[in-house]
Protein backbone atom coordinates (compact mmCIF):
# COMPACT_ATOMS: atom_id res chain seq x y z
CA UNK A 1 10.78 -10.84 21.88
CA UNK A 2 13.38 -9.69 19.33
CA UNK A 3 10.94 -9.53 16.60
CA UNK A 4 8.48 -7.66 18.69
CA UNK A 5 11.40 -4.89 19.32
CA UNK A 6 12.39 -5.15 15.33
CA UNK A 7 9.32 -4.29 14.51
CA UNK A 8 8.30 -2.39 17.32
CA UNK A 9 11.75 0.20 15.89
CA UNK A 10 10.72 -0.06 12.29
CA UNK A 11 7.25 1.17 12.91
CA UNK A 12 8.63 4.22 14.75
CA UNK A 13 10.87 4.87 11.99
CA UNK A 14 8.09 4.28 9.37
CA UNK A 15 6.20 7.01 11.33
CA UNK A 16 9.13 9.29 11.35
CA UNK A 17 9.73 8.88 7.35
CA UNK A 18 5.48 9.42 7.07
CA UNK A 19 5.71 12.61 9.52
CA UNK A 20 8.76 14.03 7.11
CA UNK A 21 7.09 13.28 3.96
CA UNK A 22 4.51 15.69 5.00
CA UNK A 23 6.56 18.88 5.09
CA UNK A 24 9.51 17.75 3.01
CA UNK A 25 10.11 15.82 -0.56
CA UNK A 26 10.31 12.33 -0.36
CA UNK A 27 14.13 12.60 -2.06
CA UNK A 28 15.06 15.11 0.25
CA UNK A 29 14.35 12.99 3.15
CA UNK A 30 17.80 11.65 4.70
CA UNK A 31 18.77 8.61 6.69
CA UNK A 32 19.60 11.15 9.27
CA UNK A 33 16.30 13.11 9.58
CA UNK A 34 14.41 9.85 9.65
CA UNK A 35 16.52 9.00 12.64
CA UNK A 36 16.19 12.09 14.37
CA UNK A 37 12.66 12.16 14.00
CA UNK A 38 12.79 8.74 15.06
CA UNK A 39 14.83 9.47 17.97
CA UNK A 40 16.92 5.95 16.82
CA UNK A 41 20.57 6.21 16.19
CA UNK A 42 22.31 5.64 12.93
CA UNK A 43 24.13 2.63 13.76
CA UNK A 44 20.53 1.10 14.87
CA UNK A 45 18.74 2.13 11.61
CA UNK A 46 21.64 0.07 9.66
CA UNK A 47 21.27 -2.72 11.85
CA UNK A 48 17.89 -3.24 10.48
CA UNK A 49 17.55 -2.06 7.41
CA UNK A 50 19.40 -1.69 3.84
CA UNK A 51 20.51 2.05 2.88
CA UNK A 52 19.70 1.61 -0.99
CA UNK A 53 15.81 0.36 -0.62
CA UNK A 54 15.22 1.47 3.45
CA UNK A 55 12.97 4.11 2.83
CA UNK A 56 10.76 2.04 0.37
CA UNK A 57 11.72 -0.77 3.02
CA UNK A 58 9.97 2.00 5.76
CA UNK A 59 7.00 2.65 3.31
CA UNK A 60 6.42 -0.64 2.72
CA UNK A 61 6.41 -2.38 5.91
CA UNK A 62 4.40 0.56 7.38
CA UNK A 63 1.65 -0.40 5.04
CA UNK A 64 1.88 -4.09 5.87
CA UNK A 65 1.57 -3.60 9.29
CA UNK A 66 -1.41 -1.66 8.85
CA UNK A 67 -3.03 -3.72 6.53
CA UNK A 68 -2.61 -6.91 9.22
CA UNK A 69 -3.81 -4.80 11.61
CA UNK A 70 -7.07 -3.46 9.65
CA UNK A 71 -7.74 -7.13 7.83
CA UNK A 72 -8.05 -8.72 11.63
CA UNK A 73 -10.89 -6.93 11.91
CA UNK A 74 -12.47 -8.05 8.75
CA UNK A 75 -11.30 -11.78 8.56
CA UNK A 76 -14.79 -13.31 7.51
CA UNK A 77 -15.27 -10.26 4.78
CA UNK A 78 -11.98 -11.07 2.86
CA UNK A 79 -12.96 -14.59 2.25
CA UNK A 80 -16.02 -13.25 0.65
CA UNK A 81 -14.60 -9.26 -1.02
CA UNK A 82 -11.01 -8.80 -0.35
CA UNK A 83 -11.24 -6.40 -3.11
CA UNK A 84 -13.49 -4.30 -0.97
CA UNK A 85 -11.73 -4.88 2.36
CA UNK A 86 -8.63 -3.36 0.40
CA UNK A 87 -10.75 -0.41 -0.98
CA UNK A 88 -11.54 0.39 2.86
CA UNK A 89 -8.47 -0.05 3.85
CA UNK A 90 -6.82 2.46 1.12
CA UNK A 91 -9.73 5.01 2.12
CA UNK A 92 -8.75 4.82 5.76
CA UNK A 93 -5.07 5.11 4.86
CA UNK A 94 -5.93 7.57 2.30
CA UNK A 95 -3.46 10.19 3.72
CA UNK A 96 -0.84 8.06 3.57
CA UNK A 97 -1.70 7.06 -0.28
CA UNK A 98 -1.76 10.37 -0.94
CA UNK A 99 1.53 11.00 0.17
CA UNK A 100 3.20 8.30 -1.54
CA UNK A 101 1.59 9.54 -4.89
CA UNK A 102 1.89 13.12 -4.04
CA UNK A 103 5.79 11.96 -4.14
CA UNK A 104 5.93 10.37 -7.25
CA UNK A 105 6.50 6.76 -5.63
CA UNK A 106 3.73 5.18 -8.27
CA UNK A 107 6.17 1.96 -8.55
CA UNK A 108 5.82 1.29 -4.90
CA UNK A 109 2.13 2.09 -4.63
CA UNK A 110 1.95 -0.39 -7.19
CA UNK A 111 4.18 -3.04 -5.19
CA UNK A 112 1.60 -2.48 -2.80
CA UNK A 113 -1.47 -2.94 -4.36
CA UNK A 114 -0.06 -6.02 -5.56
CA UNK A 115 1.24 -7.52 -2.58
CA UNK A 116 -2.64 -6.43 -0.99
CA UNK A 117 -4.11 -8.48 -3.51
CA UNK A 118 -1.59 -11.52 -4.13
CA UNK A 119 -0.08 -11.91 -0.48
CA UNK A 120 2.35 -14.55 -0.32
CA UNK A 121 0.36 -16.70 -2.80
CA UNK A 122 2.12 -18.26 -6.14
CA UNK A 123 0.09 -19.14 -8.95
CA UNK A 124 0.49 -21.29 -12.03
CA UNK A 125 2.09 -19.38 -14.92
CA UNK A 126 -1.10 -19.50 -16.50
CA UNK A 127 -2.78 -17.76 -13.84
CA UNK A 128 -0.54 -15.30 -12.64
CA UNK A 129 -0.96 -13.55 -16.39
CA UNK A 130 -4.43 -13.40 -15.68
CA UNK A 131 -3.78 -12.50 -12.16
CA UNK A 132 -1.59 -9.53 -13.05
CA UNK A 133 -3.49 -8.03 -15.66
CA UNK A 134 -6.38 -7.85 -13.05
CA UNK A 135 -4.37 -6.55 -10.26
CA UNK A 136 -2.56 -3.63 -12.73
CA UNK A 137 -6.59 -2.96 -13.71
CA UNK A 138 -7.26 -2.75 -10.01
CA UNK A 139 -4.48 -0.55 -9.47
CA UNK A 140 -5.59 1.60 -12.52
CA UNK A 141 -8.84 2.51 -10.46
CA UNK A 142 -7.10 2.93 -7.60
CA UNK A 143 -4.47 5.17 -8.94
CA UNK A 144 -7.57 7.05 -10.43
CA UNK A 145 -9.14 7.55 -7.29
CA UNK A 146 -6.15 8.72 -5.30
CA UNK A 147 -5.84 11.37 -8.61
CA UNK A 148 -9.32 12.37 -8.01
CA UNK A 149 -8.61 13.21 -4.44
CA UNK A 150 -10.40 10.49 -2.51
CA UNK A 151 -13.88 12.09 -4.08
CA UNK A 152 -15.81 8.81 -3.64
CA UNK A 153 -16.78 6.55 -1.27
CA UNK A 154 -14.99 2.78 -1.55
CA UNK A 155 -18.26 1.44 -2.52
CA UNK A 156 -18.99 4.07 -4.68
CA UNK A 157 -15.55 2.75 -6.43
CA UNK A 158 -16.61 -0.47 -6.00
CA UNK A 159 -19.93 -0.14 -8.02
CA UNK A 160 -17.36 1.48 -10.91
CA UNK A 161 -15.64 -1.70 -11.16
CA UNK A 162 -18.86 -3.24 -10.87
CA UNK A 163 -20.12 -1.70 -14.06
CA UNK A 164 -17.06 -1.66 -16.16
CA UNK A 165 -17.13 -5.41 -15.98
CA UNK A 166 -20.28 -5.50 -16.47
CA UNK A 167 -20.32 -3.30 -19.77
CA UNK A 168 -16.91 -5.63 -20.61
CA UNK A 169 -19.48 -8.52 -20.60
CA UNK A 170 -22.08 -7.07 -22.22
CA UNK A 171 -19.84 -5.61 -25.12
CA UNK A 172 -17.96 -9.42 -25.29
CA UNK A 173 -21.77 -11.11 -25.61
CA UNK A 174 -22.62 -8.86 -28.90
């Protein structure tokens, strides 16, 4: 029950800190607008969160939550192309993405990418080098595409992935 309400407050207050980033710099954005907005008190906010990383904290677990709520609906398609379930699930967030961008907060959009694509999962060292020069490639693209305003389609950023692998192999066989 207490997790439900912990989460249940940090949602609200990840709204609140979404709502404000609309109209207002991300820096400019207090502790005490976000609880305003909110409608939480200041002694509340604290309880839950840390003041030096709570508005990434905000950002961050916003994006989370979303994600498990979008990826239920997709469970047998992220076995198969969690790549492309992500690349949905940016699009339909795409507001939000570019709002973190549109704030300079490339570092976090990155965390997020990463955690999208990694999870929870460790690798062996040997892998994760592999791993994270894919994922910063991924994020690359995706970075691009927030840039370009959203102009395409997911699968239509899909297919560009697609082919630059496919030219990488091509150019590698020569």
């Amino acid at each position: 029950m207490k997790r439900n309400q912990t989460e249940f407050l940090k949602i609200c207050l990840a709204d609140a800190l979404v709502k404000l980033m609309a109209d207002k710099p991300y820096e400019d954005i207090s502790v005490n607008a976000i609880c305003e907005k909110a409608d939480v008190g200041r002694t509340t906010f604290y309880r839950h969160l840390d003041y030096k990383s709570c508005k990434e904290d905000l950002l961050l677990f916003k994006i989370e939550y979303e994600w498990v709520r979008y990826a239920d609906n997709y469970d047998g398609d992220l076995e198969k192309d969690k790549g492309g379930v992500i690349l949905r699930f940016i699009y339909a967030n795409r507001k939000l993405f570019t709002l973190l961008n549109d704030n300079g907060l490339l570092a976090l959009l990155m965390r997020v990418v990463e955690k999208l694509m990694v999870g929870e999962e460790t690798y062996p060292k040997e892998l994760s080098y592999i791993m994270s020069y894919f994922i910063h490639g991924y994020f690359g693209i995706i970075y691009q595409w927030i840039k370009y305003g959203f102009d395409e389609t997911p699968e239509q950023v899909e297919q560009h992935m697609m082919d630059a692998i496919a030219s990488a192999a091509k150019a590698n066989n020569k």
